[in-house]
Protein backbone atom coordinates (compact mmCIF):
# COMPACT_ATOMS: atom_id res chain seq x y z
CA UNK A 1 -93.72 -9.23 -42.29
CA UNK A 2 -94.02 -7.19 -39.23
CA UNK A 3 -97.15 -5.30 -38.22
CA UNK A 4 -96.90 -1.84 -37.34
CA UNK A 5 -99.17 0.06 -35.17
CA UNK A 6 -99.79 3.68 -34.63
CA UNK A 7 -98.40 5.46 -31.31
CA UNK A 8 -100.83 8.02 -29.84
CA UNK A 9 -98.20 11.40 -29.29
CA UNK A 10 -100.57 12.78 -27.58
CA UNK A 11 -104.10 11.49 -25.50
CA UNK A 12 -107.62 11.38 -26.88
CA UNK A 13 -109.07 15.34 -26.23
CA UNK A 14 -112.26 13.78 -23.96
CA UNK A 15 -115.57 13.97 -25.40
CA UNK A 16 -117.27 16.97 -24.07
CA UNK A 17 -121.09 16.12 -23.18
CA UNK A 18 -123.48 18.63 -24.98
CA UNK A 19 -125.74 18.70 -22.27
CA UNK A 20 -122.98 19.82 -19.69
CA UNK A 21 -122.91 23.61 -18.76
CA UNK A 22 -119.15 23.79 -17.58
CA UNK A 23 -117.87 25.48 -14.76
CA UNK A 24 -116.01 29.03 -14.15
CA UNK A 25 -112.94 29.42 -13.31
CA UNK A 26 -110.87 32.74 -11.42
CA UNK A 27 -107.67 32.56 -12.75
CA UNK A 28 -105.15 34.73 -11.36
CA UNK A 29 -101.80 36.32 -12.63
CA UNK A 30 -98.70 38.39 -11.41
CA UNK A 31 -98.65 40.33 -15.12
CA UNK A 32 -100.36 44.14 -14.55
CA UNK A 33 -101.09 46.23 -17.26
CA UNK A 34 -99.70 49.91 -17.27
CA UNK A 35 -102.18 52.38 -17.06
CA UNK A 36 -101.30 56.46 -16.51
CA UNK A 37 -103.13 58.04 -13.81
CA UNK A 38 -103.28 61.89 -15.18
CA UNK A 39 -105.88 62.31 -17.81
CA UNK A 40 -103.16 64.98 -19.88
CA UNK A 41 -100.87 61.67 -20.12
CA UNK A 42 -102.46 59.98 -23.02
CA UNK A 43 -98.73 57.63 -23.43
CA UNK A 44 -95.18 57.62 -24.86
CA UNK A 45 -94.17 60.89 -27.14
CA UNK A 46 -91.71 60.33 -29.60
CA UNK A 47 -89.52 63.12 -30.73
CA UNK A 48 -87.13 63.61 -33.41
CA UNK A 49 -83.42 65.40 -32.58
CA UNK A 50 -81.41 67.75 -35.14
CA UNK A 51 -78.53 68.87 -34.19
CA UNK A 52 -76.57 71.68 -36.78
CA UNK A 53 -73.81 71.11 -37.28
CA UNK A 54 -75.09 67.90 -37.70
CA UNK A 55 -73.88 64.44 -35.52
CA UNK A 56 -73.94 61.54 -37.95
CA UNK A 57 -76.27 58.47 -36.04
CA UNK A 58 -73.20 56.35 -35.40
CA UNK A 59 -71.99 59.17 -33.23
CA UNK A 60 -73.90 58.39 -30.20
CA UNK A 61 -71.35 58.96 -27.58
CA UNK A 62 -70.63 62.42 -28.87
CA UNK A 63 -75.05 62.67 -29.24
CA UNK A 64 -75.34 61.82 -25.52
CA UNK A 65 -73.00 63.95 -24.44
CA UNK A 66 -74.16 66.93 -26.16
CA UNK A 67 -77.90 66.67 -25.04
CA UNK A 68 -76.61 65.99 -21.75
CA UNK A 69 -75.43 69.92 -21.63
CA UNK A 70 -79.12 70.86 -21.86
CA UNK A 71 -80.59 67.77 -19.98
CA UNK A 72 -82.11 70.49 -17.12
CA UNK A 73 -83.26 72.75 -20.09
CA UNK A 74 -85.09 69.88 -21.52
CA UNK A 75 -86.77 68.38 -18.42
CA UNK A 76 -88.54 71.77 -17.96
CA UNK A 77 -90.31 71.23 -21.06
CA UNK A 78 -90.70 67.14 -21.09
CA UNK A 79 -90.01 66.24 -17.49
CA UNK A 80 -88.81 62.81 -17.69
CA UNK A 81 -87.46 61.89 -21.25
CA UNK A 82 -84.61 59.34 -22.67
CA UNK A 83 -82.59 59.90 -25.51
CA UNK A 84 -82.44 56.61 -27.63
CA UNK A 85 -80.34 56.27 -30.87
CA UNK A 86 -81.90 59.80 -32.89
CA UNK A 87 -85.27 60.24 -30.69
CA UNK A 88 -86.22 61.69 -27.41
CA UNK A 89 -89.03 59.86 -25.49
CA UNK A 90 -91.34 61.60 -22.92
CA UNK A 91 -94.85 60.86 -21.56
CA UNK A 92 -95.60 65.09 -22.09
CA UNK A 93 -96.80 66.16 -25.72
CA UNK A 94 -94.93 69.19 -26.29
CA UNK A 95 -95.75 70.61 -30.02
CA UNK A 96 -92.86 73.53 -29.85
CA UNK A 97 -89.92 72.99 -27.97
CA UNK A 98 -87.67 76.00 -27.99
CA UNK A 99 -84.41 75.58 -30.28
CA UNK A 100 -81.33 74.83 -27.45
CA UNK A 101 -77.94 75.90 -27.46
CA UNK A 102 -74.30 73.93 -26.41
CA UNK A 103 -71.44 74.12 -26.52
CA UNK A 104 -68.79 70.89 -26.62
CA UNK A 105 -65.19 70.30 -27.42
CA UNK A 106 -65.18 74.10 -28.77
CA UNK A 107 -67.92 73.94 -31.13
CA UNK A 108 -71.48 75.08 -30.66
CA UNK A 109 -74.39 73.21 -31.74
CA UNK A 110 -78.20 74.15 -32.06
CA UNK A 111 -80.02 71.53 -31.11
CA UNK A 112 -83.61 70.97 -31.98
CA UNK A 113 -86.79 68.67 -30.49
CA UNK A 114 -89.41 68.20 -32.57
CA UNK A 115 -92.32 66.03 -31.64
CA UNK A 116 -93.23 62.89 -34.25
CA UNK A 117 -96.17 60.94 -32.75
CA UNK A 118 -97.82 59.60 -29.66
CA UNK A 119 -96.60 55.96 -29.51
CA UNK A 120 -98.58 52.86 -30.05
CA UNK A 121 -99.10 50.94 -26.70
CA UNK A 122 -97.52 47.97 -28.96
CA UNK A 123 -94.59 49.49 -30.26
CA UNK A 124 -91.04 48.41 -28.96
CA UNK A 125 -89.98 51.69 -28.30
CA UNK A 126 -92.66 52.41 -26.36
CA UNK A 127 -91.40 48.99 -24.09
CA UNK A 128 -87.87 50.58 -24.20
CA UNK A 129 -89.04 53.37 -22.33
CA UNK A 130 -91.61 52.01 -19.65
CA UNK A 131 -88.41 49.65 -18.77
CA UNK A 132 -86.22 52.60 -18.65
CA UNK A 133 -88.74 54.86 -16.57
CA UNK A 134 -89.64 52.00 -14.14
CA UNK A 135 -85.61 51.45 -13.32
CA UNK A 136 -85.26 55.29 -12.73
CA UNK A 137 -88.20 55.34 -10.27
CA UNK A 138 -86.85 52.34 -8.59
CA UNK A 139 -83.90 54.41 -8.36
CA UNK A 140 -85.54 57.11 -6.89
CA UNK A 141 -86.57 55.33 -4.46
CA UNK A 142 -83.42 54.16 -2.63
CA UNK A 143 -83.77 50.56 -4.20
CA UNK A 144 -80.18 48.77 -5.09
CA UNK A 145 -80.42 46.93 -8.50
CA UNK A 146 -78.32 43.99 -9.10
CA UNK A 147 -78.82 42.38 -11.87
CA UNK A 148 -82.46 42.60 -13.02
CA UNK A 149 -83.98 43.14 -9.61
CA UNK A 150 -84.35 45.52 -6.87
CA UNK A 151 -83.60 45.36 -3.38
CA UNK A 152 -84.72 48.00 -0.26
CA UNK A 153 -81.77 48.24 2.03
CA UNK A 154 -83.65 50.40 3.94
CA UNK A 155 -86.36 47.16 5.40
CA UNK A 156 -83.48 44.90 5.77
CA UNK A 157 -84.08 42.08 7.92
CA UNK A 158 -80.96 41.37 10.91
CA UNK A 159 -79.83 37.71 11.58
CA UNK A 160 -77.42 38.81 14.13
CA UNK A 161 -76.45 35.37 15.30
CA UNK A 162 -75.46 34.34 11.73
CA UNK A 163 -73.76 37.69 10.95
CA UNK A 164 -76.50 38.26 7.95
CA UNK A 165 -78.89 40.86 6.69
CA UNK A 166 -81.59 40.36 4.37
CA UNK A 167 -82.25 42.26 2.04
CA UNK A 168 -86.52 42.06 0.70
CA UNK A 169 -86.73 43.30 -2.97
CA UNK A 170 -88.44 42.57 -6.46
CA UNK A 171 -88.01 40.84 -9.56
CA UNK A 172 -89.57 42.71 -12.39
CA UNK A 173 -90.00 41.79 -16.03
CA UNK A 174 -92.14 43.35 -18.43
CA UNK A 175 -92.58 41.87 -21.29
CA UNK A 176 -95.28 42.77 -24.69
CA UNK A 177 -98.22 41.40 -25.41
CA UNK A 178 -101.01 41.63 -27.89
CA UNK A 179 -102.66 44.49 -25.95
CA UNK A 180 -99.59 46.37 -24.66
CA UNK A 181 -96.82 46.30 -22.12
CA UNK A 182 -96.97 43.75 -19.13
CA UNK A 183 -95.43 43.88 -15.44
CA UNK A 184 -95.02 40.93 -13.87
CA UNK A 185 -93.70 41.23 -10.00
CA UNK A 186 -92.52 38.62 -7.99
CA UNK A 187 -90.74 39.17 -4.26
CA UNK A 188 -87.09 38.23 -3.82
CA UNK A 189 -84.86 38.88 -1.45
CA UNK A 190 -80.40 39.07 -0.87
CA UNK A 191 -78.34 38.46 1.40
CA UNK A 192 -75.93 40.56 3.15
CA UNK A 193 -73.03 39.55 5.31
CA UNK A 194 -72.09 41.66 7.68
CA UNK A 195 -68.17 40.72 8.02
CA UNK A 196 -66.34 42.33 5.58
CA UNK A 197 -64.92 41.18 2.51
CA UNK A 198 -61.03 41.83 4.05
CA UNK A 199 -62.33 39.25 6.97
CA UNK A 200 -63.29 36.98 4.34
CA UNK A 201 -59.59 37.39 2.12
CA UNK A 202 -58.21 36.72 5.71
CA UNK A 203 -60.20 33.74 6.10
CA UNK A 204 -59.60 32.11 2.31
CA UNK A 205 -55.42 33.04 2.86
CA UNK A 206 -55.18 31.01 6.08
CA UNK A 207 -56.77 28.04 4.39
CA UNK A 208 -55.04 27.93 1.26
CA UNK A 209 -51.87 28.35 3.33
CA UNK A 210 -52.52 25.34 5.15
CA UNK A 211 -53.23 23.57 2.84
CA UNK A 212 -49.74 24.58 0.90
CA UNK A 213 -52.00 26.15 -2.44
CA UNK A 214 -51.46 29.54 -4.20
CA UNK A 215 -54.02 32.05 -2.20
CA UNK A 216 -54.27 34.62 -4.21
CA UNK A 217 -55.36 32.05 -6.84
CA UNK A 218 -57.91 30.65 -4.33
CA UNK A 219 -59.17 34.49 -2.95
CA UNK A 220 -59.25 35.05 -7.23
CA UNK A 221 -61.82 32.43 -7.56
CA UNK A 222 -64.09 33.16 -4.21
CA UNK A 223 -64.16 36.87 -5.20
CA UNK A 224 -64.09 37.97 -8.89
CA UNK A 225 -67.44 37.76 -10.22
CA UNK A 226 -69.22 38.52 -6.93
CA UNK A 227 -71.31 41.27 -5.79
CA UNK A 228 -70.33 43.47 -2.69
CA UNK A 229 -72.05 46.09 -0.60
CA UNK A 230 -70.29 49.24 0.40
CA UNK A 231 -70.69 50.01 3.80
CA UNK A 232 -70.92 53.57 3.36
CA UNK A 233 -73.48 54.38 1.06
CA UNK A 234 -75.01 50.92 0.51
CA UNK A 235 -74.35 50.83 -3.23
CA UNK A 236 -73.56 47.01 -4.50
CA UNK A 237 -70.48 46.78 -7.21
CA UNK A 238 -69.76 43.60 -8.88
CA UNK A 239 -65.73 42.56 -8.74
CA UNK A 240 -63.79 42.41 -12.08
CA UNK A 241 -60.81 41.50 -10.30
CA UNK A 242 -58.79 41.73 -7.27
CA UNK A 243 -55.50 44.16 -7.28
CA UNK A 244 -52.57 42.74 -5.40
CA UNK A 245 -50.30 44.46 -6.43
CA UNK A 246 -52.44 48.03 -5.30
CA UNK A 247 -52.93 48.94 -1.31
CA UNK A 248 -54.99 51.48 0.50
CA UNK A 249 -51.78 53.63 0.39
CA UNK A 250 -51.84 53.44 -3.80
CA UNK A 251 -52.73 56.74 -5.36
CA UNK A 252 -54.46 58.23 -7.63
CA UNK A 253 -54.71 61.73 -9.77
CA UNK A 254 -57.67 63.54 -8.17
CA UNK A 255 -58.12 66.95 -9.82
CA UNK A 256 -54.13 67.22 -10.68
CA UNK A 257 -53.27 65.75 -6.86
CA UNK A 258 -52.12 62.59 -5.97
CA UNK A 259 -54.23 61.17 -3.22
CA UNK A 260 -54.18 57.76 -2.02
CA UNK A 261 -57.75 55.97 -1.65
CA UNK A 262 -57.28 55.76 1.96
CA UNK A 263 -57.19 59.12 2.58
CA UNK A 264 -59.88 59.35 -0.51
CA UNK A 265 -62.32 57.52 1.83
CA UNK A 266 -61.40 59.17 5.09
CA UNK A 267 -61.87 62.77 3.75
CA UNK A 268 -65.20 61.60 1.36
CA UNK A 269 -67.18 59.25 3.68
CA UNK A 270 -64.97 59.33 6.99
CA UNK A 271 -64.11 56.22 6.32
CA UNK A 272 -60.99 54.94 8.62
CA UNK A 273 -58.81 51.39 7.24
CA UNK A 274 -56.85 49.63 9.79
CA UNK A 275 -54.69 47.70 7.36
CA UNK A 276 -52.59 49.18 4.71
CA UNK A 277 -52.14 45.58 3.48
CA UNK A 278 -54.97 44.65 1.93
CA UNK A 279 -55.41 44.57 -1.95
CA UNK A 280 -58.23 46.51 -4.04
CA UNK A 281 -61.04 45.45 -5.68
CA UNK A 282 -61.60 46.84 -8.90
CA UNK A 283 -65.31 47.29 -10.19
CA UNK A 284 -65.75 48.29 -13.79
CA UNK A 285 -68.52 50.32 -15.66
CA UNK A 286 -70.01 48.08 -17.95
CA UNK A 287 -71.36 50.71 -20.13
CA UNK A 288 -68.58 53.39 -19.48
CA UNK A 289 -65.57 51.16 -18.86
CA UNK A 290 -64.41 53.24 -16.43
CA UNK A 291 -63.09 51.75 -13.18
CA UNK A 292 -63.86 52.12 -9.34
CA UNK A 293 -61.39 50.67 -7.13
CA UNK A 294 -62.91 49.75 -3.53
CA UNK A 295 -60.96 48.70 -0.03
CA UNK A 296 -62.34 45.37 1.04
CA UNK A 297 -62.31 46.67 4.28
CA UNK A 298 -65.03 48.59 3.80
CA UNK A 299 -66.99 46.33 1.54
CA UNK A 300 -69.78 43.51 2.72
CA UNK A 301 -69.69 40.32 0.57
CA UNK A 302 -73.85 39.21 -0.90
CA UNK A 303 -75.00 35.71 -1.15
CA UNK A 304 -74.61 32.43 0.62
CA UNK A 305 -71.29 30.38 0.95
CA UNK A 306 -71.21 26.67 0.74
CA UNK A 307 -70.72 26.46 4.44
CA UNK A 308 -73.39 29.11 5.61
CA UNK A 309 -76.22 26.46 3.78
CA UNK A 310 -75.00 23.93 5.56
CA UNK A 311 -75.67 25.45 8.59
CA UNK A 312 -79.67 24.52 9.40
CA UNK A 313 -80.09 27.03 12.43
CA UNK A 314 -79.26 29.56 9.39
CA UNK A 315 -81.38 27.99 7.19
CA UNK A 316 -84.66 27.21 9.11
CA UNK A 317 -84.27 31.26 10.41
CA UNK A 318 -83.91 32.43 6.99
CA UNK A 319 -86.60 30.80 5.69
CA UNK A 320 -88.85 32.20 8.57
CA UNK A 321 -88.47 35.82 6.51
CA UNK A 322 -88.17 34.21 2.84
CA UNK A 323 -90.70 31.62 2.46
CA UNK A 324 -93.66 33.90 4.46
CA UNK A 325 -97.17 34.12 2.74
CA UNK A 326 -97.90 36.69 -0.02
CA UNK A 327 -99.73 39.07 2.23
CA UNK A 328 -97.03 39.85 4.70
CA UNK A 329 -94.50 39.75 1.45
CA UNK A 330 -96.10 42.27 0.26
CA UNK A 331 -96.36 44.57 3.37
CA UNK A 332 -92.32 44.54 4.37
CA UNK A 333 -91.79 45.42 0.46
């Protein structure tokens, strides 16, 4: 017969000597706690909305859109609020909000706010809207979000012998805990190029015609799915897909006028495009599903290519802004 013995899962917990005082410990985190600076914010307000005649719940498009006709009306009241599913959120108690009128789709509503309860600091809701407020203030301040972090454009660090700007920024996440909402903050940083995205489709043709391979196929898989920086404005769009069959010289119905996008970007951002060409990129609202079609010419592709990280000089100079100490992190962002 076999013997069996016991396997330990897990070691012996060491015996602790009774005589032994310990020693403290400093432990230190990236979470932060919340807290309101203004003693007449006390937290989140939650508010009920009526509307007569009345918008069943499911109707939240035609809810949005409503409120959204006496959005200005409201903020004098609540300053910043959010409308989420059949409640208004605002850090201002106001007990009577004044009943508000609209008009939409040829029938008027009434709409009224009526104030429910001061949120508890553990209540999802009151998460919702911290998340919500902290995006818009982001916002507010010029940073670009892509994906769930935030980049400043305006600090952007030149590499002008690797044609790359980087961009320093911030992942956030907050997250609840037993006593409330948590931020944790951590630095991060993208990358720019500075050629444009029509230099790059140049670049991924040539090859594929060398090589005797379908480009469109191979500028399909390089580009859909990637984010790109406008060079007008700054504002990063993430490619659905790439139209070959559209041109700079396609148009489109602007106000009952056909106008094609190059001379939509000439007279809006004077914006000029060499080459009549080139194919679209089409961007599309993910909560809308409306559709923004952008000239590569005057796009900038983000992130690294296969080749670029193989290039050390790149590398070892990128890591000189990336991989800096926490102090000086903190003082570019």
């Amino acid at each position: 017969m076999e013997s069996t013995q016991s396997v330990a899962l897990f070691p012996k917990k060491p015996q602790r000597d009774p005589k032994a005082a310990g020693r403290q410990l400093k432990l230190y985190s990236n979470y932060y706690q919340l807290e309101f600076d203004q003693n007449d914010i006390q937290g989140v307000n939650k508010y009920t909305v009526k509307f007569e005649p009345e918008i069943p719940e499911n109707s939240r498009p035609l809810r949005k859109a409503v409120l959204k006709l006496v959005k200005d009306k409201i903020r004098e009241k609540l300053e910043f609020f959010i409308d989420w599913g059949v409640n208004v959120f605002s850090l201002r108690k106001v007990a009577d909000l004044p009943q508000y009128e609209a008009e939409h789709d040829g029938t008027k509503y009434k709409i009224d706010i009526e104030w429910v309860q001061l949120m508890e600091a553990t209540d999802k809701d009151h998460l919702n809207f911290l998340k919500i407020f902290f995006n818009s203030m982001m916002r507010s301040l010029r940073f670009e979000q892509i994906g769930p972090k935030v980049f400043n454009p305006a600090k952007a660090h030149s590499l002008d012998a690797h044609n790359v700007r980087v961009w320093p920024g911030f992942d956030t996440r907050m997250i609840m805990k037993e006593r409330g909402a948590l931020l944790s903050i951590d630095v991060a940083f993208k990358v720019v190029r500075t050629d444009t995205v029509l230099d790059y489709i140049t670049q991924l043709r040539d090859k594929a015609d060398q090589k005797g391979k379908d480009w469109q196929a191979a500028i399909n898989e390089a580009i859909v799915g990637s984010t790109v920086v406008t060079k007008y404005n700054q504002k990063t769009y993430r490619i659905e897909r790439v139209e070959f069959n559209m041109s700079p010289e396609t148009t489109f119905d602007k106000n009952g006028t056909a106008v094609s996008y190059m001379e939509y970007y000439k007279t809006r951002y004077n914006e000029s495009v060499s080459d009549v060409n080139q194919p679209l990129l089409i961007n599309k609202d993910r909560k809308t599903g409306n559709e923004v079609a952008l000239i590569p010419e005057l796009c900038q592709l983000t992130g690294l290519t296969d080749q670029m990280r193989t290039d050390f000089r790149l590398m070892k100079d990128l890591a000189q802004i990336v991989h800096t100490n926490a102090e000086k992190k903190v003082q570019e962002c």
